[in-house]
Every structure is written in structure tokens, then in C-alpha cells.
Protein backbone atom coordinates (compact mmCIF):
# COMPACT_ATOMS: atom_id res chain seq x y z
CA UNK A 1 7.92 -6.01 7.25
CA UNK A 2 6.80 -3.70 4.75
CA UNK A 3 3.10 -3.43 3.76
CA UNK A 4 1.27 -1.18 0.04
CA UNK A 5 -2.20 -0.63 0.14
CA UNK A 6 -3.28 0.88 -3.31
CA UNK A 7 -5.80 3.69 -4.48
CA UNK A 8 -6.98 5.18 -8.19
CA UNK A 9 -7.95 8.22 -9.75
CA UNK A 10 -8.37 8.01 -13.27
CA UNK A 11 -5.73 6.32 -14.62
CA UNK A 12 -3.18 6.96 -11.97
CA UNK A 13 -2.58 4.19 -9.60
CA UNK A 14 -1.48 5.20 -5.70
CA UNK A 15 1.13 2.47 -4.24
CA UNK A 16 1.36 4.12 -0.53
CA UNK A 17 4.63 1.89 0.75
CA UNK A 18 5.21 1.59 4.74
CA UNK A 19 7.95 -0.38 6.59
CA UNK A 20 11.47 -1.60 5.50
CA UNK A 21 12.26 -2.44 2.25
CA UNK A 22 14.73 -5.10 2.71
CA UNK A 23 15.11 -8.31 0.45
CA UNK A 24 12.12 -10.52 1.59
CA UNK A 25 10.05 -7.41 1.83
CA UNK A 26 10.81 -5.95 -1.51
CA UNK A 27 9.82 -9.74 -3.34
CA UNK A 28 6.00 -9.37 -1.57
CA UNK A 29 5.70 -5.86 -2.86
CA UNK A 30 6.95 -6.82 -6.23
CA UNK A 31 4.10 -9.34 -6.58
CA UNK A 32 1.71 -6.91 -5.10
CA UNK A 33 2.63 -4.28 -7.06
CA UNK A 34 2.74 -6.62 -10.76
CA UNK A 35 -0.29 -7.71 -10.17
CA UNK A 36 -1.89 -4.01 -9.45
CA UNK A 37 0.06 -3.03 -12.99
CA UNK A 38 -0.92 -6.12 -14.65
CA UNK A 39 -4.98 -5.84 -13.99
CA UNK A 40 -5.50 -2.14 -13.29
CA UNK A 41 -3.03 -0.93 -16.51
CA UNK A 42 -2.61 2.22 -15.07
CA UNK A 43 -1.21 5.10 -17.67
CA UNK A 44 0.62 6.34 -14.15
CA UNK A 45 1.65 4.46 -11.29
CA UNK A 46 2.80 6.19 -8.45
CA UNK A 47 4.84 4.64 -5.40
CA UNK A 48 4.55 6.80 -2.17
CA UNK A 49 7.41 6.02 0.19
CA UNK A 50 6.37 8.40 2.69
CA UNK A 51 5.77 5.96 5.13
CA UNK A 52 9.19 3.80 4.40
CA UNK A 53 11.99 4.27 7.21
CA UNK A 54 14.72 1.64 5.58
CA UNK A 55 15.20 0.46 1.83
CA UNK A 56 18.73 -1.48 0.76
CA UNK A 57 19.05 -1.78 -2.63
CA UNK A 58 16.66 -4.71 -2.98
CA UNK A 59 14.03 -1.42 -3.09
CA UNK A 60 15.83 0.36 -5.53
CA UNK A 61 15.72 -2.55 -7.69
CA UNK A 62 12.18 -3.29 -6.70
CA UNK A 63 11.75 0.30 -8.47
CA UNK A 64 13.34 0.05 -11.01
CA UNK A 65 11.95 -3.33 -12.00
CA UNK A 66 7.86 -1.59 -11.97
CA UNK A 67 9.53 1.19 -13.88
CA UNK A 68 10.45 -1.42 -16.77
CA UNK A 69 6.77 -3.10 -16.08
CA UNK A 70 4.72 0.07 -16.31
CA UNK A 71 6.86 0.52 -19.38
CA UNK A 72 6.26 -2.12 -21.13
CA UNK A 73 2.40 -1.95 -20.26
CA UNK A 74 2.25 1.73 -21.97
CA UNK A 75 2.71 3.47 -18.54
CA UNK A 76 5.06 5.45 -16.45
CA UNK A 77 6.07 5.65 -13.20
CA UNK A 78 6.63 8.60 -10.43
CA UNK A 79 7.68 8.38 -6.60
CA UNK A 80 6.71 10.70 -4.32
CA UNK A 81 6.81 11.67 -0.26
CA UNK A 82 10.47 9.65 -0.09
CA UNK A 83 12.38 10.60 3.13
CA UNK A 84 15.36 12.86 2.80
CA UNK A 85 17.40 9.47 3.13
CA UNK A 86 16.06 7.24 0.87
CA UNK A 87 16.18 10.55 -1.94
CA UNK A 88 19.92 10.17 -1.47
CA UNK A 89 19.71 6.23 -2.29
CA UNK A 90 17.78 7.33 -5.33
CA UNK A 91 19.73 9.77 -6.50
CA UNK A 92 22.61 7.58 -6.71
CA UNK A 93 20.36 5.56 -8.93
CA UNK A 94 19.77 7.93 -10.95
CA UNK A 95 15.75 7.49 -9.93
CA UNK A 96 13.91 11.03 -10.07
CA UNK A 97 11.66 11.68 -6.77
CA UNK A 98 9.62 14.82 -6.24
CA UNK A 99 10.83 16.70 -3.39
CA UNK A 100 9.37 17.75 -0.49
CA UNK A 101 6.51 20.71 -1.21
CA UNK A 102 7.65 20.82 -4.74
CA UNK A 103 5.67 21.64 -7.31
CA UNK A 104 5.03 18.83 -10.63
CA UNK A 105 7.36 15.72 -10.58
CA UNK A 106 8.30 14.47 -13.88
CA UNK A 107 7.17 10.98 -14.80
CA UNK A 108 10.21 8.34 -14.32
CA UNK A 109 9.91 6.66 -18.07
């Protein structure tokens, strides 16, 4: 089961991920996450998968699909603190990710 729990600053939004991302997981979050884009309208939403251990590709879609939404609201969206594992998966997608102790992480538009 995978769980976000959500903070602000300004007009960044913090989606801190935990658990496995698998196909029922990843539909939950997506409704979670919407509804944080849809009534907070962050300018930056920001998915922290620091604390995800699996994700299949119903995550990377899950991803991509809040990158479209954040889109179409105005927004962008950046991932940080992924495991050295689920990088890989997102490099294959083609999905930037800050990397560990790096410096600035260019928004995913």
C-alpha cells in the first residue's frame, strides 16, 4: 500500500510518496494527488519518492499523468529523493529526477 501526505511553501506543493507503487496503489494517489492540484493550483508540484521501495510502470504513468495535470493548470512538476532504482525506471521514461545531493533540479514541463 502506498500512502502521500502533502505540505506547501508558497506556491510549491510537497507530495512525500511512501510504499509500492503498484496498479491499485498508483489509482489512490492519482485521486489524491488531482485533487491537491485541482484546489491548491500550485505553480510547482513536487513528488518526493524518497520513501517508495517498488513502482511498475503504473507509477511512471501515475507521473506522467500529474505532469500533463499541473500542465494544463499553469504548473510544473519536479521529483525528487527517488531511489537509485526507481531513477533507472525514470530514465527510461525519459522523466528528469534530481539526483542524490545535487544541486537545482530542472522543472519536468
Amino acid at each position: 500500500m502506498a500512502t502521500v501526505t502533502f505540505s506547501a511553501a508558497d506556491d510549491v506543493l510537497y507530495a512525500y510518496l511512501a510504499g509500492e507503487i503498484d496498479h491499485d496503489a498508483a489509482q489512490g494517489l492519482r485521486i489524491q494527488l488531482d485533487d491537491a492540484l485541482l484546489t491548491r493550483s500550485p505553480r510547482v508540484l513536487v513528488m518526493d519518492l524518497g520513501g517508495v521501495g517498488f513502482m511498475d510502470s503504473s507509477g511512471v504513468g501515475l507521473i506522467l499523468g500529474r505532469q500533463r495535470c499541473a500542465r494544463t493548470l499553469g504548473g510544473s512538476l519536479r521529483i525528487q529523493h527517488a531511489p537509485e532504482q526507481l531513477r533507472r525506471v525514470l530514465q527510461l521514461a525519459d522523466i528528469p529526477c534530481a539526483e542524490p545531493g545535487g544541486g537545482t533540479q530542472e522543472e519536468y514541463r
